[in-house]
N, C-alpha and C. Protein backbone atom coordinates (compact mmCIF):
# COMPACT_ATOMS: atom_id res chain seq x y z
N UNK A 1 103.23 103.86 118.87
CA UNK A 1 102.06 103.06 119.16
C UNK A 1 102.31 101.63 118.73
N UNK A 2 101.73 100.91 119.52
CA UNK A 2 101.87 99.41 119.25
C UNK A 2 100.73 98.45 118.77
N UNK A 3 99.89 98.90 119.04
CA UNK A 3 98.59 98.04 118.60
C UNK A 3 97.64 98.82 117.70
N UNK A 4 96.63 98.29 117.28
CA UNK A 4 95.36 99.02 116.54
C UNK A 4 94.54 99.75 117.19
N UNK A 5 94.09 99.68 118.28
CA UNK A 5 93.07 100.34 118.94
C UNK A 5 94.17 101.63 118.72
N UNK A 6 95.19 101.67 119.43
CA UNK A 6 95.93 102.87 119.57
C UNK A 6 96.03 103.52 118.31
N UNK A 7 96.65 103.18 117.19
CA UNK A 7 96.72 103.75 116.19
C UNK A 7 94.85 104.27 115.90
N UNK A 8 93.89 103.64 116.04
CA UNK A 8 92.67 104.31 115.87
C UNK A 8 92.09 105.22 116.52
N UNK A 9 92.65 105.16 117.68
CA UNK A 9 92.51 106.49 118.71
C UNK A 9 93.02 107.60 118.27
N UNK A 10 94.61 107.17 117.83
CA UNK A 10 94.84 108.75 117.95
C UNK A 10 94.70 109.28 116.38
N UNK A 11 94.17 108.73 115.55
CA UNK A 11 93.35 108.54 114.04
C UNK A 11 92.21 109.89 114.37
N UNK A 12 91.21 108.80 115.44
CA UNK A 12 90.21 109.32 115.34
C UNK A 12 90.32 110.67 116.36
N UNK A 13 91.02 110.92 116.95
CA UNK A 13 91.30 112.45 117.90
C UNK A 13 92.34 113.37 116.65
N UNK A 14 93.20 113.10 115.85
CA UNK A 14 93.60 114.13 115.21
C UNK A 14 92.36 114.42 114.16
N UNK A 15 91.83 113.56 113.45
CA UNK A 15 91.01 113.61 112.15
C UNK A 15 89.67 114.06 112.99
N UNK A 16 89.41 113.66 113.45
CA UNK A 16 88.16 114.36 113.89
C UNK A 16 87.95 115.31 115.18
N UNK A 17 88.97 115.83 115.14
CA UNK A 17 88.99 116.94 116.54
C UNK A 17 88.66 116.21 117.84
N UNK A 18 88.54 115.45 118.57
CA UNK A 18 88.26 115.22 119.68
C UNK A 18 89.19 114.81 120.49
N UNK A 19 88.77 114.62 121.73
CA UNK A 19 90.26 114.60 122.74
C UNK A 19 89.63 113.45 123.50
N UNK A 20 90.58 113.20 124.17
CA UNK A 20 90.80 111.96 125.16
C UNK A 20 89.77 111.98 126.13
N UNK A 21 89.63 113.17 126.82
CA UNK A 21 87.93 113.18 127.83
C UNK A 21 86.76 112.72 127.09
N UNK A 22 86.85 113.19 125.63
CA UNK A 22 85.77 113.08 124.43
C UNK A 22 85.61 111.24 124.28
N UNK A 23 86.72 110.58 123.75
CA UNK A 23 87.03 109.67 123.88
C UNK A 23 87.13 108.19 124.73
N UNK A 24 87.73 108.99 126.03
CA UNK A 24 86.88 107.83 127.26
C UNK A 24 85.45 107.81 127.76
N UNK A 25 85.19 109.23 127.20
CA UNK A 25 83.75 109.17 127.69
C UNK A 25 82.61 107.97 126.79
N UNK A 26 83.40 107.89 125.66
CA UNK A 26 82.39 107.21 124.76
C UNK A 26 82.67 105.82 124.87
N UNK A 27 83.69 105.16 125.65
CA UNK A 27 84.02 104.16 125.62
C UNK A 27 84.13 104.19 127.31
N UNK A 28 83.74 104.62 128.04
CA UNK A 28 83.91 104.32 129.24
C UNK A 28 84.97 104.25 130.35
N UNK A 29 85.78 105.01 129.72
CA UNK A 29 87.22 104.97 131.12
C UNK A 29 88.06 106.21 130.77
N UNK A 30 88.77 106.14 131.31
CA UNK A 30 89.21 107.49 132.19
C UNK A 30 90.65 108.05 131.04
N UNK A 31 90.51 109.66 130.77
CA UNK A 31 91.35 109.67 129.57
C UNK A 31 92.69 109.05 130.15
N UNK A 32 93.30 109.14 130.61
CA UNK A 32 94.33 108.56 131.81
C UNK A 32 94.93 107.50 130.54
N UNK A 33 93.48 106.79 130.94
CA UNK A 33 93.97 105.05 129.82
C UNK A 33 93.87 105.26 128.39
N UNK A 34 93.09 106.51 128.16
CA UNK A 34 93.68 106.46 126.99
C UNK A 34 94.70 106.72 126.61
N UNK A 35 95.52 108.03 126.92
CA UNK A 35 96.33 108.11 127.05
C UNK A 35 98.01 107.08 127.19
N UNK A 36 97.45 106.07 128.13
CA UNK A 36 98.33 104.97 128.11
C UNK A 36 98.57 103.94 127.32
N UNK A 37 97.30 104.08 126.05
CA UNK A 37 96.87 103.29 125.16
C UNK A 37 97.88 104.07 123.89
N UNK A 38 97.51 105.05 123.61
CA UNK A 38 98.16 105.93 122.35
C UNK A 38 99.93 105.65 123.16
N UNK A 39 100.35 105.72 123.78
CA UNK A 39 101.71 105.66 123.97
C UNK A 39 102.19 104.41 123.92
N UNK A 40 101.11 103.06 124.18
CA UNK A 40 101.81 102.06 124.00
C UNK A 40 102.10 101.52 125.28
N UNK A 41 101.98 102.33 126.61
CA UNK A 41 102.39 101.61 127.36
C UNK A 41 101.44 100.53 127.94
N UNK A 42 100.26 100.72 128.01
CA UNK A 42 99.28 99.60 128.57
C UNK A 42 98.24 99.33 126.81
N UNK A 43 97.85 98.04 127.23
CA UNK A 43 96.54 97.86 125.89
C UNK A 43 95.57 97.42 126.50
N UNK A 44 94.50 97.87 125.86
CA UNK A 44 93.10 97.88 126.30
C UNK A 44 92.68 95.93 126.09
N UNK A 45 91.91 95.78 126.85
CA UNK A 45 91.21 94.49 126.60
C UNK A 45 90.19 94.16 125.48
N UNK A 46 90.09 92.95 125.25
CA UNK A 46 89.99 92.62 123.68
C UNK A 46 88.43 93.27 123.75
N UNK A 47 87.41 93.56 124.30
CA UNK A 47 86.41 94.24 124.70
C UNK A 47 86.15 95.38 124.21
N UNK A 48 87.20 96.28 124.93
CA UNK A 48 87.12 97.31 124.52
C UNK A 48 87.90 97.92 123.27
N UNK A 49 88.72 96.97 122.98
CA UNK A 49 89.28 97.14 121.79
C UNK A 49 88.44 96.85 120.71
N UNK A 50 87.67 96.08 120.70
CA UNK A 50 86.59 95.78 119.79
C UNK A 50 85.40 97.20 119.83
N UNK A 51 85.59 98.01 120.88
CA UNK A 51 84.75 98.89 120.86
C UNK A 51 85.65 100.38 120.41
N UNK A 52 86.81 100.11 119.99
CA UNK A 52 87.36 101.03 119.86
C UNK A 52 87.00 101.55 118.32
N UNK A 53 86.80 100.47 117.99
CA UNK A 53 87.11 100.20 116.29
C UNK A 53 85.49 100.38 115.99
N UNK A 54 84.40 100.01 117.21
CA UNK A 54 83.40 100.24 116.67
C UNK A 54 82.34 102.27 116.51
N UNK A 55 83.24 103.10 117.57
CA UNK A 55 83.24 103.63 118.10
C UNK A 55 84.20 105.00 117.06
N UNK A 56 85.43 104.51 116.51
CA UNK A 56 85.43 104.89 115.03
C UNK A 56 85.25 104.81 113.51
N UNK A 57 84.16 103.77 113.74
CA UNK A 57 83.45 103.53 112.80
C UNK A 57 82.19 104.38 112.70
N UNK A 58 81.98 104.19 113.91
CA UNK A 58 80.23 105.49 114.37
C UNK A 58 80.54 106.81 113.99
N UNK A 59 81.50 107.18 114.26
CA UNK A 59 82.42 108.70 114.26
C UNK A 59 82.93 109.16 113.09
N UNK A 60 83.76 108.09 111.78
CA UNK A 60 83.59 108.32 110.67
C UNK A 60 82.59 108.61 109.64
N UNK A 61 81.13 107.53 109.81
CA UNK A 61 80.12 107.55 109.22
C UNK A 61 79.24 109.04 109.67
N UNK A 62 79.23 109.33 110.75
CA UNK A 62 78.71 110.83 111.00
C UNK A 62 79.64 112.25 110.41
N UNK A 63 81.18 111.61 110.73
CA UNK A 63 81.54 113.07 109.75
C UNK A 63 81.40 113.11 108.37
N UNK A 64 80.56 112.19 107.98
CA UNK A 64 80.76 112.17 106.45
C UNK A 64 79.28 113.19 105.96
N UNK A 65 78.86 113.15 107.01
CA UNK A 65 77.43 114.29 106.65
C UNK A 65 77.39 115.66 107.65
N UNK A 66 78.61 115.65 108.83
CA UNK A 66 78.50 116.95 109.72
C UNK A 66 80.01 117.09 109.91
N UNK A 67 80.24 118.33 110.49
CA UNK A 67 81.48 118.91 110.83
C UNK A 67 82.01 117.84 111.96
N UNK A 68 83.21 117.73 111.91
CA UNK A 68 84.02 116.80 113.09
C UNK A 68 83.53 116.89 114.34
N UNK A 69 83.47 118.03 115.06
CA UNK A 69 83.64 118.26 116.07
C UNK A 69 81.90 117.85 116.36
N UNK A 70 80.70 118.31 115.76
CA UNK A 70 79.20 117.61 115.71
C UNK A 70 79.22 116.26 115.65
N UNK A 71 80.17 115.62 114.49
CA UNK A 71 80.22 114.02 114.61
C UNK A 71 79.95 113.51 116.04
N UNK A 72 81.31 113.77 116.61
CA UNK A 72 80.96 113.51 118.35
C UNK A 72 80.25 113.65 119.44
N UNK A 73 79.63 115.20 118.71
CA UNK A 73 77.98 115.37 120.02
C UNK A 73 77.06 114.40 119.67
């Protein structure tokens, strides 16, 4: 991985159980890109990169009172 969003993605999909459908859904695009994001080959725009970080911030603060996988519902 090359950037931060990426390293926070795949942060927030091992540590908190969720997957890439889980993931674009909450940020809006297609697991595809995420996917292309965690490998490094494409990076997200400064937009959504800013929403990446906000998005595991939301997701940390909820598992800290429910099971991982509830964090995300």
């Amino acid at each position: 991985m090359s950037n931060a969003a990426a390293r926070r993605l795949e942060v927030t999909q091992t540590m908190r159980a969720m997957r890439s459908f889980n993931l674009a859904s909450g940020l809006n695009v297609r697991p595809e890109t995420i996917s292309r994001w965690v490998s490094g080959k494409t990076l997200p725009h400064a937009t959504t990169e800013k929403q990446t970080h906000e998005l595991e911030f939301v997701v940390d603060k909820l598992a800290e009172v429910s099971e991982p996988h509830d964090a995300w519902l």
